[in-house]
C-alpha atoms as a PDB file:
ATOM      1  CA  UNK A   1       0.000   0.000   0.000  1.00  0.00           C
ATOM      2  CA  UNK A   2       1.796   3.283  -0.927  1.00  0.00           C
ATOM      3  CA  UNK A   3       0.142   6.490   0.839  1.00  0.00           C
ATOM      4  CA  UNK A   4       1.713   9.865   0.863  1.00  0.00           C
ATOM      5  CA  UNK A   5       3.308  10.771   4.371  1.00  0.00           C
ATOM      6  CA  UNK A   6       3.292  14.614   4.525  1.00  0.00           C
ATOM      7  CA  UNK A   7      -0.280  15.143   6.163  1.00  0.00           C
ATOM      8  CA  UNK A   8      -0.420  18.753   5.099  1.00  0.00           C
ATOM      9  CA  UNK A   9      -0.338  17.223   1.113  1.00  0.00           C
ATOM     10  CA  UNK A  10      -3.010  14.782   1.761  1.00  0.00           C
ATOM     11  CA  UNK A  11      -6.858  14.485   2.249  1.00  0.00           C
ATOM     12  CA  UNK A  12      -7.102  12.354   4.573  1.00  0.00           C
ATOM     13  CA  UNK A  13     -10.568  10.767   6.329  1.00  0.00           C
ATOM     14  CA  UNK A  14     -10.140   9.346   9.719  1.00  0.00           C
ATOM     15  CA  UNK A  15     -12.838   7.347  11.555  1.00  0.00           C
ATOM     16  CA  UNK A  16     -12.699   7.058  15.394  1.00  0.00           C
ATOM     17  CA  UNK A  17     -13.963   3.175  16.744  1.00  0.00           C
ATOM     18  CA  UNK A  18     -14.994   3.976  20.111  1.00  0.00           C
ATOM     19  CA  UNK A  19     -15.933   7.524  21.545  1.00  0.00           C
ATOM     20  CA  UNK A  20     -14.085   7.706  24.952  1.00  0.00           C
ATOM     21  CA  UNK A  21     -11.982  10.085  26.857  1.00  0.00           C
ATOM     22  CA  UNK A  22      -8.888   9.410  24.532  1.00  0.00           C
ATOM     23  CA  UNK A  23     -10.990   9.756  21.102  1.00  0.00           C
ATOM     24  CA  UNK A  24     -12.001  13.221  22.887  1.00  0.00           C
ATOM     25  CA  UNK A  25      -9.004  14.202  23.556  1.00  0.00           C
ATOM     26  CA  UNK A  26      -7.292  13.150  20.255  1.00  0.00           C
ATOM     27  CA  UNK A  27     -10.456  14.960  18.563  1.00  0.00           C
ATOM     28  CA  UNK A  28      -9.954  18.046  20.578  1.00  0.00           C
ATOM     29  CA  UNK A  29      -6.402  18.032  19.046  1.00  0.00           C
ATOM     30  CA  UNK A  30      -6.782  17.387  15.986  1.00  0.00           C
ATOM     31  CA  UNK A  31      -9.714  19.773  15.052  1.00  0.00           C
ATOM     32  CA  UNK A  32      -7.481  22.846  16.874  1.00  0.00           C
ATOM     33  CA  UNK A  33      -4.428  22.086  15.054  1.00  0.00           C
ATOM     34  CA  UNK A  34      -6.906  22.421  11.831  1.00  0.00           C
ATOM     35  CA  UNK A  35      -4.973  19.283  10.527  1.00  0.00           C
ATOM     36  CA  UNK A  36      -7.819  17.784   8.832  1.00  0.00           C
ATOM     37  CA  UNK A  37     -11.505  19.478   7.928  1.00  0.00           C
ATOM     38  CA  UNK A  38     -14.263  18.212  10.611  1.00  0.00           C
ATOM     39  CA  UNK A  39     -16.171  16.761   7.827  1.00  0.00           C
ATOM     40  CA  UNK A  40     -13.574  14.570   6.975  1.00  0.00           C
ATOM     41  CA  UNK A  41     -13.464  12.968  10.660  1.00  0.00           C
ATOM     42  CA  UNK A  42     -16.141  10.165  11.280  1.00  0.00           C
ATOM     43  CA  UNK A  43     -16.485   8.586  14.897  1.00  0.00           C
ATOM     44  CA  UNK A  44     -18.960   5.717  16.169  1.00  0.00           C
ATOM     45  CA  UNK A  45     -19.378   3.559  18.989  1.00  0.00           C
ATOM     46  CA  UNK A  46     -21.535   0.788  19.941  1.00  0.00           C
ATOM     47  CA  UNK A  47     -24.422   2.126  21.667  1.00  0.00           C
ATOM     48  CA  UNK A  48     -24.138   5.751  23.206  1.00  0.00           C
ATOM     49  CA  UNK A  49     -26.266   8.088  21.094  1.00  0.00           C
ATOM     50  CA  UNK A  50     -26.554  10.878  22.875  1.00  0.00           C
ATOM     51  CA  UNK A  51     -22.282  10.813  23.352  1.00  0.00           C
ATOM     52  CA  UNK A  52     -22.195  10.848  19.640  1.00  0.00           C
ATOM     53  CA  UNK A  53     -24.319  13.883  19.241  1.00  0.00           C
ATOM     54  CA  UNK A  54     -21.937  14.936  21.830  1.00  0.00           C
ATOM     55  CA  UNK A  55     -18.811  14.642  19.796  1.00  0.00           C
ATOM     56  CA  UNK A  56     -20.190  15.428  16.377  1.00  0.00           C
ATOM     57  CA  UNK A  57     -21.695  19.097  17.859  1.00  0.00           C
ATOM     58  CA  UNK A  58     -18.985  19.680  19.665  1.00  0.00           C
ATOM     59  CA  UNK A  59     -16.328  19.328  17.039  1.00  0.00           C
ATOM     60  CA  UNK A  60     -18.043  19.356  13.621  1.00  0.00           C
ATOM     61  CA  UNK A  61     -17.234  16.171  12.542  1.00  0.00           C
ATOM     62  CA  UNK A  62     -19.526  13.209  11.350  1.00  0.00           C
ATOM     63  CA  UNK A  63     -20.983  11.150  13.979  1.00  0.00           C
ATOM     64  CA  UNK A  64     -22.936   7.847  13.249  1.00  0.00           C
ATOM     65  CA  UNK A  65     -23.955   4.579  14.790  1.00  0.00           C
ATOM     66  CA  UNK A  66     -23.201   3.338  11.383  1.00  0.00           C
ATOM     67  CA  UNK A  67     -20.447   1.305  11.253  1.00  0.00           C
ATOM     68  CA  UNK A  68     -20.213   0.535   7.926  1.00  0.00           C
ATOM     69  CA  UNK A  69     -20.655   4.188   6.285  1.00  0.00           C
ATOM     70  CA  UNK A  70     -17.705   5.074   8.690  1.00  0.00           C
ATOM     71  CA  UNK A  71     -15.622   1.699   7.251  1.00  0.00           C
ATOM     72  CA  UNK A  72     -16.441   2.746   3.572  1.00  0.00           C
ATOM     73  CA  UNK A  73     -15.056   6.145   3.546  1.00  0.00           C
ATOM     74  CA  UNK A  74     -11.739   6.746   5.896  1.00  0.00           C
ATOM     75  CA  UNK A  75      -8.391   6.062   5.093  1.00  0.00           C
ATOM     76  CA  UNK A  76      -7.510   5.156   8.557  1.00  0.00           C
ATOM     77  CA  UNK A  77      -9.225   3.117  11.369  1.00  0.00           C
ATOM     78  CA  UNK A  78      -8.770   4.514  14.544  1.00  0.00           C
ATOM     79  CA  UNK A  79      -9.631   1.623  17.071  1.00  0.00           C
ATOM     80  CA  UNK A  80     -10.703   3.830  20.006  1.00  0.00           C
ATOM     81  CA  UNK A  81     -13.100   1.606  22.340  1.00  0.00           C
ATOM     82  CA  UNK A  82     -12.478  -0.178  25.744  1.00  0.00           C
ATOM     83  CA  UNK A  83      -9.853  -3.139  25.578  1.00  0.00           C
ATOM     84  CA  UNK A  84     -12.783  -5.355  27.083  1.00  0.00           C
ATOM     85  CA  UNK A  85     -14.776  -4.602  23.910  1.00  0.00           C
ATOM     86  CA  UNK A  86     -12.063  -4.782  21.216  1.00  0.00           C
ATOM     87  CA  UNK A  87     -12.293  -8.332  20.253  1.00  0.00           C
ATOM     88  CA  UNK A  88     -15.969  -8.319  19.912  1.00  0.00           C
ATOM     89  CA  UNK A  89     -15.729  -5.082  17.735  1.00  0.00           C
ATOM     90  CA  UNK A  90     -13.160  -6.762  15.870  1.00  0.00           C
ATOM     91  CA  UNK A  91     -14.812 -10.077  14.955  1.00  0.00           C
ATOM     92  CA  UNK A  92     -17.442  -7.363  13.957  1.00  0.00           C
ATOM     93  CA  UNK A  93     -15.267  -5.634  10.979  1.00  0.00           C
ATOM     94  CA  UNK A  94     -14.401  -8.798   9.671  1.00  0.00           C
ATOM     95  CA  UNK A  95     -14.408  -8.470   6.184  1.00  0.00           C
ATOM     96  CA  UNK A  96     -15.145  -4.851   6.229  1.00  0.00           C
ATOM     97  CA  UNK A  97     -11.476  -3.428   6.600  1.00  0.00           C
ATOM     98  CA  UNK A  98      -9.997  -2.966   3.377  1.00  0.00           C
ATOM     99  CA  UNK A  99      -6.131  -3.387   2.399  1.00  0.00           C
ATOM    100  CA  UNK A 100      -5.589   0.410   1.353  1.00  0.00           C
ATOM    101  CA  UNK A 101      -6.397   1.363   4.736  1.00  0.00           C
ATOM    102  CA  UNK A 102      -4.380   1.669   7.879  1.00  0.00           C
ATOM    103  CA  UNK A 103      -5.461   0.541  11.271  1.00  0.00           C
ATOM    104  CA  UNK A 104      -4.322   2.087  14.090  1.00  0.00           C
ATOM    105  CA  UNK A 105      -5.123   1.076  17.962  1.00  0.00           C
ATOM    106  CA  UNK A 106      -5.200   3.436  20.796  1.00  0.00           C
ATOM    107  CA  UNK A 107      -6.058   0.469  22.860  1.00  0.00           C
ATOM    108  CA  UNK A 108      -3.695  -0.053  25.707  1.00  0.00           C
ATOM    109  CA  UNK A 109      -2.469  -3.777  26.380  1.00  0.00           C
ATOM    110  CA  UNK A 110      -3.371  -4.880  22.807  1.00  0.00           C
ATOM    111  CA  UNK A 111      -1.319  -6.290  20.658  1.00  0.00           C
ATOM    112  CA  UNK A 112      -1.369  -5.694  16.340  1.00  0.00           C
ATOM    113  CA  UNK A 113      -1.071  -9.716  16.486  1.00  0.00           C
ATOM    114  CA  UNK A 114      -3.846  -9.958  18.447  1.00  0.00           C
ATOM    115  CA  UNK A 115      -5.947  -7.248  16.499  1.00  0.00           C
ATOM    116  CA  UNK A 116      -5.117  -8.660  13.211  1.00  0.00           C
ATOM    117  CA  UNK A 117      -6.230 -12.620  14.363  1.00  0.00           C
ATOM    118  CA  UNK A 118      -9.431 -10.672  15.114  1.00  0.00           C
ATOM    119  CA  UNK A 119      -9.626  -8.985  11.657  1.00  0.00           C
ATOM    120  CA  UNK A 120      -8.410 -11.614   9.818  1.00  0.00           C
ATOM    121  CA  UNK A 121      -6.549  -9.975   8.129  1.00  0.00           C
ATOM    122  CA  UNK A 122      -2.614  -9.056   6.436  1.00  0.00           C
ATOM    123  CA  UNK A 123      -3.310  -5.552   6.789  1.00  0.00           C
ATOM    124  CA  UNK A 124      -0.612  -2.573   7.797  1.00  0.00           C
ATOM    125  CA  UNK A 125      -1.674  -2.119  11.886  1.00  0.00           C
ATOM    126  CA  UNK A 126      -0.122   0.706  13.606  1.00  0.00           C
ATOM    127  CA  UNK A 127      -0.473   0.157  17.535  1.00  0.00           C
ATOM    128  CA  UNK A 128       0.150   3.772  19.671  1.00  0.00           C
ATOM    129  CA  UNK A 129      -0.312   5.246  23.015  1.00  0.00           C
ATOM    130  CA  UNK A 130      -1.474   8.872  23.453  1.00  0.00           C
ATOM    131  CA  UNK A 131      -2.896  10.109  26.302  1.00  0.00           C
ATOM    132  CA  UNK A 132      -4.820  12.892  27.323  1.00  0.00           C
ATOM    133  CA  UNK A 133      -3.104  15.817  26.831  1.00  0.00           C
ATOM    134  CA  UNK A 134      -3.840  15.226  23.297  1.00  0.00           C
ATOM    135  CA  UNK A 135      -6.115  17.987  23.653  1.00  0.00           C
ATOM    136  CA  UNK A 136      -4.009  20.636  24.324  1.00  0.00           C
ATOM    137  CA  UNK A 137      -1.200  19.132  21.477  1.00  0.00           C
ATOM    138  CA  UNK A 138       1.137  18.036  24.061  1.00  0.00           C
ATOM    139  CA  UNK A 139       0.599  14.274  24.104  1.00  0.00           C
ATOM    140  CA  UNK A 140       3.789  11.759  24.706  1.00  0.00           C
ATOM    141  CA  UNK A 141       2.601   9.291  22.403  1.00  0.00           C
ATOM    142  CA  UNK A 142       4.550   6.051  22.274  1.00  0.00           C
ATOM    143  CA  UNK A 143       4.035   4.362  18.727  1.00  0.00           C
ATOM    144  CA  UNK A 144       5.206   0.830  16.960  1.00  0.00           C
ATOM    145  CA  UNK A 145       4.319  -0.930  13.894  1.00  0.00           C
ATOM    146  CA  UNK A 146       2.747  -4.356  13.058  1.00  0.00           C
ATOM    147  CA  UNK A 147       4.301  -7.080  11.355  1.00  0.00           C
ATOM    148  CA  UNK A 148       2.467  -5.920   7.780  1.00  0.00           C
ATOM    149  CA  UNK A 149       3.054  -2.307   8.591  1.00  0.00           C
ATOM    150  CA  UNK A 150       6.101  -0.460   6.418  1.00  0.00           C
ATOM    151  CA  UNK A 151       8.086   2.721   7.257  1.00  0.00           C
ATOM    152  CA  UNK A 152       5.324   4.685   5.440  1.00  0.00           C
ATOM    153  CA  UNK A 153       2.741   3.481   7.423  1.00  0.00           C
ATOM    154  CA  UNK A 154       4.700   4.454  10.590  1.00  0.00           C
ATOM    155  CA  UNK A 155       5.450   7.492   9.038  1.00  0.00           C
ATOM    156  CA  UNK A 156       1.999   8.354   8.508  1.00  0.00           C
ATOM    157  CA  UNK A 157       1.053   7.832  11.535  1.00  0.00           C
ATOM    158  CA  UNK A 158       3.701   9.902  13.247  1.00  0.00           C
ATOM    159  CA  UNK A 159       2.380  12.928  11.386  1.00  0.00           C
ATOM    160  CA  UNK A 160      -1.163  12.673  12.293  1.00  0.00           C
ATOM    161  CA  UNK A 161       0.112  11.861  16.222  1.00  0.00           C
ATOM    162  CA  UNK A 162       2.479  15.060  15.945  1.00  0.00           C
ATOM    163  CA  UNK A 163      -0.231  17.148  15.402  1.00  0.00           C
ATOM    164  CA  UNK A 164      -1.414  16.487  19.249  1.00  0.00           C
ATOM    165  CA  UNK A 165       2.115  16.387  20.857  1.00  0.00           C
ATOM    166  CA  UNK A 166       5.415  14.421  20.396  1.00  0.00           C
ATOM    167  CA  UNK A 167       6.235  10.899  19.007  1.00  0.00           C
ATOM    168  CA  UNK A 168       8.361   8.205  20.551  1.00  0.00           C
ATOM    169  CA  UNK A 169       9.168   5.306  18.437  1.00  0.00           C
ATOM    170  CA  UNK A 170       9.659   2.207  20.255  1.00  0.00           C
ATOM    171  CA  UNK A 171       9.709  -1.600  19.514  1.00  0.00           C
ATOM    172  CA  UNK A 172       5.592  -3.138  20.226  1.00  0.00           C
ATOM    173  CA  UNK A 173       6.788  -4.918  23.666  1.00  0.00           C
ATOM    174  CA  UNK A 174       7.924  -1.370  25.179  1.00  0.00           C
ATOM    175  CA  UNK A 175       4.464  -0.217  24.751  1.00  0.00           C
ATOM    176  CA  UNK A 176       2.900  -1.546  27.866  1.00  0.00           C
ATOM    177  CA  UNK A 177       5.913   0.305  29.912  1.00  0.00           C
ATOM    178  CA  UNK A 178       5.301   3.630  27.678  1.00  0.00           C
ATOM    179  CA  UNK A 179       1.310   2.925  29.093  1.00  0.00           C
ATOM    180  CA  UNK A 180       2.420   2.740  32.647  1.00  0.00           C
ATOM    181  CA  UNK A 181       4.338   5.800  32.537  1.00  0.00           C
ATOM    182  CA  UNK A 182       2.884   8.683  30.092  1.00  0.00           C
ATOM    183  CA  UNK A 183      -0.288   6.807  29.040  1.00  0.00           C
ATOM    184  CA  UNK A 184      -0.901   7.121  32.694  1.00  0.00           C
ATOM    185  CA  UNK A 185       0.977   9.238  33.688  1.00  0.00           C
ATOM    186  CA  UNK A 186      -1.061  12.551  33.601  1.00  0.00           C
ATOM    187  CA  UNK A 187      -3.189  10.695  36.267  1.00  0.00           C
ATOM    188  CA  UNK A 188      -0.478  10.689  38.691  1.00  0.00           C
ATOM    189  CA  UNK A 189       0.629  14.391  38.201  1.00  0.00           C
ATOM    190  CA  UNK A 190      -3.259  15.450  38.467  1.00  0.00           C
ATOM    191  CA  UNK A 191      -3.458  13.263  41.899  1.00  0.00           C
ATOM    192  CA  UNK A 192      -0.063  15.186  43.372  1.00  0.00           C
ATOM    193  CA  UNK A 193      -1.421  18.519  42.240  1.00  0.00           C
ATOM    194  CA  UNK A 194      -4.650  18.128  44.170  1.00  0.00           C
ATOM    195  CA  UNK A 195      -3.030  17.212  47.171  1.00  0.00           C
ATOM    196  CA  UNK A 196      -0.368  20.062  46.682  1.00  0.00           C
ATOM    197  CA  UNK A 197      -4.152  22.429  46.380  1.00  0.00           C
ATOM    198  CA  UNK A 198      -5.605  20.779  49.431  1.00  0.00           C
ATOM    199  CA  UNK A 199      -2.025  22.024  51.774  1.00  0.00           C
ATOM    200  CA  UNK A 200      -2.471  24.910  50.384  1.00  0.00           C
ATOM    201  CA  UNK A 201      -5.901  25.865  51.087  1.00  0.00           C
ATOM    202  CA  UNK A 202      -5.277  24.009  54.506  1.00  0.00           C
ATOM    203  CA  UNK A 203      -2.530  26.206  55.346  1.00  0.00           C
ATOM    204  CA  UNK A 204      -5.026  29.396  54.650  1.00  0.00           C
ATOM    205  CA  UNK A 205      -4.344  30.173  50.795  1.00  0.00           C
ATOM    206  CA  UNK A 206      -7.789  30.919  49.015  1.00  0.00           C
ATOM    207  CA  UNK A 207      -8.680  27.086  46.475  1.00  0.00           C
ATOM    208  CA  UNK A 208      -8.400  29.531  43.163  1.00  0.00           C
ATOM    209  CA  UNK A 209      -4.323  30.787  44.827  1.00  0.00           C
ATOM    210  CA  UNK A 210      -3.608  27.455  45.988  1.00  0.00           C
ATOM    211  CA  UNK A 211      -4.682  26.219  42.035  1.00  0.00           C
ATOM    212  CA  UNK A 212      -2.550  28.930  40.317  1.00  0.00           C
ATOM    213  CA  UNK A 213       0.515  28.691  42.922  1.00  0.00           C
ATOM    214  CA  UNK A 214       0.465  24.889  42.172  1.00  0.00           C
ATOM    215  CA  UNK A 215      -0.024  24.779  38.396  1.00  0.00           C
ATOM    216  CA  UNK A 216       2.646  27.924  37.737  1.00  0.00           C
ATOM    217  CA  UNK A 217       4.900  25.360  40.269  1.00  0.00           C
ATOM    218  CA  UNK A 218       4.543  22.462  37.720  1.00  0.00           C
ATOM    219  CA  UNK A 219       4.651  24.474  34.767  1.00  0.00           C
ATOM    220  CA  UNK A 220       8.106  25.993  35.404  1.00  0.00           C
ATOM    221  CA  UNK A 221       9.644  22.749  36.885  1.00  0.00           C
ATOM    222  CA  UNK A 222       8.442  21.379  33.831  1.00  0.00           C
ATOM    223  CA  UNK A 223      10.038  23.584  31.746  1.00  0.00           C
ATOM    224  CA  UNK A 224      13.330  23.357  33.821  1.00  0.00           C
ATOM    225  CA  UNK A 225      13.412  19.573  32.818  1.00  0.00           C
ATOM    226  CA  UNK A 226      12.836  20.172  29.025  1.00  0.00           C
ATOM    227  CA  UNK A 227      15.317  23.275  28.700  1.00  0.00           C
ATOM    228  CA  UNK A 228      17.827  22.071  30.715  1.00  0.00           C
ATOM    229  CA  UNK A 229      20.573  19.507  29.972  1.00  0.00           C
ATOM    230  CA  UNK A 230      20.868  18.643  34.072  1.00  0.00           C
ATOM    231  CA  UNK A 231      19.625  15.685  35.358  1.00  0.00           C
ATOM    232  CA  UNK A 232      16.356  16.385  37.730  1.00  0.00           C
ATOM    233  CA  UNK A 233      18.338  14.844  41.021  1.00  0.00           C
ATOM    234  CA  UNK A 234      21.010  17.823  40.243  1.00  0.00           C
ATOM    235  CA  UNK A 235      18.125  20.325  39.614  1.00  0.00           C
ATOM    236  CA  UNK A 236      16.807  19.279  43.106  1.00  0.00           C
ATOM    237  CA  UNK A 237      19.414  19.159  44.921  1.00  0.00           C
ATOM    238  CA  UNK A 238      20.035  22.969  43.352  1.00  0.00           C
ATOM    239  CA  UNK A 239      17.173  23.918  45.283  1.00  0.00           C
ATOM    240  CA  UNK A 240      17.259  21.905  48.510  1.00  0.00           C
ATOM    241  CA  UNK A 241      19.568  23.798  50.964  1.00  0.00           C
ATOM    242  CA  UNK A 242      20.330  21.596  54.482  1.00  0.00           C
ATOM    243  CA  UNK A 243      18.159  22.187  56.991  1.00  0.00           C
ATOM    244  CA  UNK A 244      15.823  24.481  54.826  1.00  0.00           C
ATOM    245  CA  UNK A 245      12.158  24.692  54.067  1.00  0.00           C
ATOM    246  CA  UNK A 246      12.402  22.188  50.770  1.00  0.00           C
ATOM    247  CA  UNK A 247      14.895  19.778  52.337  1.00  0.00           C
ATOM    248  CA  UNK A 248      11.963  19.481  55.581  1.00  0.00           C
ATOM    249  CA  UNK A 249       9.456  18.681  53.122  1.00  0.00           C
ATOM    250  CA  UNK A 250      11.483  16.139  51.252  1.00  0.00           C
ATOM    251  CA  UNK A 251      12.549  14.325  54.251  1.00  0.00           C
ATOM    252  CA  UNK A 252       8.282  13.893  54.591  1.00  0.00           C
ATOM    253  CA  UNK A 253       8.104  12.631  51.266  1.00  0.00           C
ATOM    254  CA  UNK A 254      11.001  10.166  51.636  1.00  0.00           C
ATOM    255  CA  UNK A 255       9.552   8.996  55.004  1.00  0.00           C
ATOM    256  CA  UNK A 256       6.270   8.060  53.059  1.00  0.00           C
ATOM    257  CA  UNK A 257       8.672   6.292  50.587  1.00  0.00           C
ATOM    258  CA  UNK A 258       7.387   8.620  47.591  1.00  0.00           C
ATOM    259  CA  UNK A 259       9.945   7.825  44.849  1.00  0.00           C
ATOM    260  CA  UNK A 260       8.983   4.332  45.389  1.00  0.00           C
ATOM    261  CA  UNK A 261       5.296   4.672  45.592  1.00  0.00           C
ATOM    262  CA  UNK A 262       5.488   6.365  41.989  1.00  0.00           C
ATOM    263  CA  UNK A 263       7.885   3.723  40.465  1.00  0.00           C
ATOM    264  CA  UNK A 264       5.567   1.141  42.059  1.00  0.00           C
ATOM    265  CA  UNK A 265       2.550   2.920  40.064  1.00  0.00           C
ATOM    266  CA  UNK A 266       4.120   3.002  37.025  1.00  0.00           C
ATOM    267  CA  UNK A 267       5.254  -0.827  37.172  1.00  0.00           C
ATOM    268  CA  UNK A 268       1.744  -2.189  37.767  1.00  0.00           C
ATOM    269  CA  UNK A 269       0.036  -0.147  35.484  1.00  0.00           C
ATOM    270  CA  UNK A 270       2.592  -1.448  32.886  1.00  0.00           C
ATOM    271  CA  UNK A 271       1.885  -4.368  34.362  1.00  0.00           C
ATOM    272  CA  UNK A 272      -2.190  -4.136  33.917  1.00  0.00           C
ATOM    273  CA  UNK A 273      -1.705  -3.474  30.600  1.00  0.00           C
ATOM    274  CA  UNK A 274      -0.028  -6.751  29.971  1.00  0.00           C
ATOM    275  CA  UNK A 275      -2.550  -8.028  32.006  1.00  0.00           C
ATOM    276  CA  UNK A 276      -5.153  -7.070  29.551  1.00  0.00           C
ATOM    277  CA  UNK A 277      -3.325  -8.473  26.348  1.00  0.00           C
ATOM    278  CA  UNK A 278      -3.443 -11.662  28.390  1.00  0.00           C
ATOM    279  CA  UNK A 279      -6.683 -12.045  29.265  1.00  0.00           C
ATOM    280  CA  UNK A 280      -7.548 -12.857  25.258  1.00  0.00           C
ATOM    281  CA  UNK A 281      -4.578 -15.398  24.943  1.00  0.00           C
END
């Protein structure tokens, strides 16, 4: 299958399997980048009108329980929907995919083998993990390729997934570790930032100065980490004089064993993922 890889030379029609938080937020991305016109974008799901009319109002784009119409007239298959419902959708499309389309999975703990038993088919699958800051186009988006996918299938894929944030190409059996750390990820920064409000509004700051003091926080230690060519222990430690106010509140987060606690999330959510490739072996 040959396709042409520079996205801003092509007209390409997408169509969205599943309607969930991480279609959303790829949608959101997508349509604000102005990478391809709404009425080019189709997305479905199994049974949730009313989300549909949802999506399709909110973003312009075609939305239909229909999921042949959306098969018939994309270019690419986004497989959006719950891993518990991918096999069953899959059995569904059997004979529906065709070869001069490329299938791509959002689904986390699924294999392209596993996808492409379901399919039947020899077809170019692209298997990637986003995550929710897709919306705002700053995704970390681990991607790999199938066993019938070529570098211009990859490469096509990396354009549309650079549109929402930045690519990381990694072999298919990294991509449950890439789901435990940035798939997740923005879950565990979101759970530390409302604890970091809640001290703050404990210790007498208003919620909304608590909110701002704690998001500017992240933002510029973020940017500290991408601009800078230290490693973060020596940008700590920069910052973390003995016997001051940061080294007191450190010594609280090592008694609670923080660094491992996050490590320890990040393994088992890797590990969960695997767990739910398993489950259909």
């Amino acid at each position: 299958m040959q396709m042409e890889t520079n996205l801003e030379k092509m007209v390409l029609r997408i169509g969205f399997l599943g309607a969930g938080s991480i279609a959303e937020a790829m949608l959101r991305g997508i349509t604000k980048q102005n990478l391809l016109l709404p009425q080019n974008i189709y997305v479905t799901n199994r049974s949730d009108d009313e989300r549909l009319r949802e999506l399709g109002s909110r973003f312009g784009i075609r939305s239909t329980r229909d999921l042949q119409e959306v098969i018939d007239n994309v270019d690419i298959l986004i497989l959006a929907m719950k891993p518990k419902d991918v096999m069953e959708a899959c059995h569904g499309m059997r004979g529906m995919v065709r070869p001069d389309q490329l299938v791509i999975s959002v689904i986390a703990g699924v294999s392209t083998e596993l996808i492409r038993k379901w399919l039947q088919i020899d077809y170019p699958i692209i298997r990637t993990m986003p995550n929710t800051s897709s919306a705002i186009g700053l995704s970390a988006t681990g991607i790999a390729k199938g066993r019938f996918a070529n570098d211009d299938h990859l490469q096509l894929a990396m354009g549309l997934f650079e549109s929402i944030g930045r690519v990381f190409v990694v072999p298919e059996a990294e991509l449950d570790v890439v789901t435990g750390l940035s798939g997740s990820g923005p879950a565990y920064i979101y759970y530390m930032v409302e604890a970091m409000e809640e001290a703050g509004a404990k210790a007498g700051l208003s919620r909304e100065m608590a909110r701002q003091l704690t998001v500017q926080t992240l933002l510029g230690a973020a940017q500290m980490l991408s601009n800078s060519h230290e490693e973060p222990e020596v940008l700590r430690k920069k910052i973390t004089s003995p016997s001051g106010t940061t080294q007191a509140g450190l010594e609280v987060l090592e008694s609670y064993d923080f660094q491992q606690g996050v490590a320890s999330a990040v393994l088992r959510a890797a590990e969960r993922a695997r767990e739910l490739g398993a489950q259909f072996r």
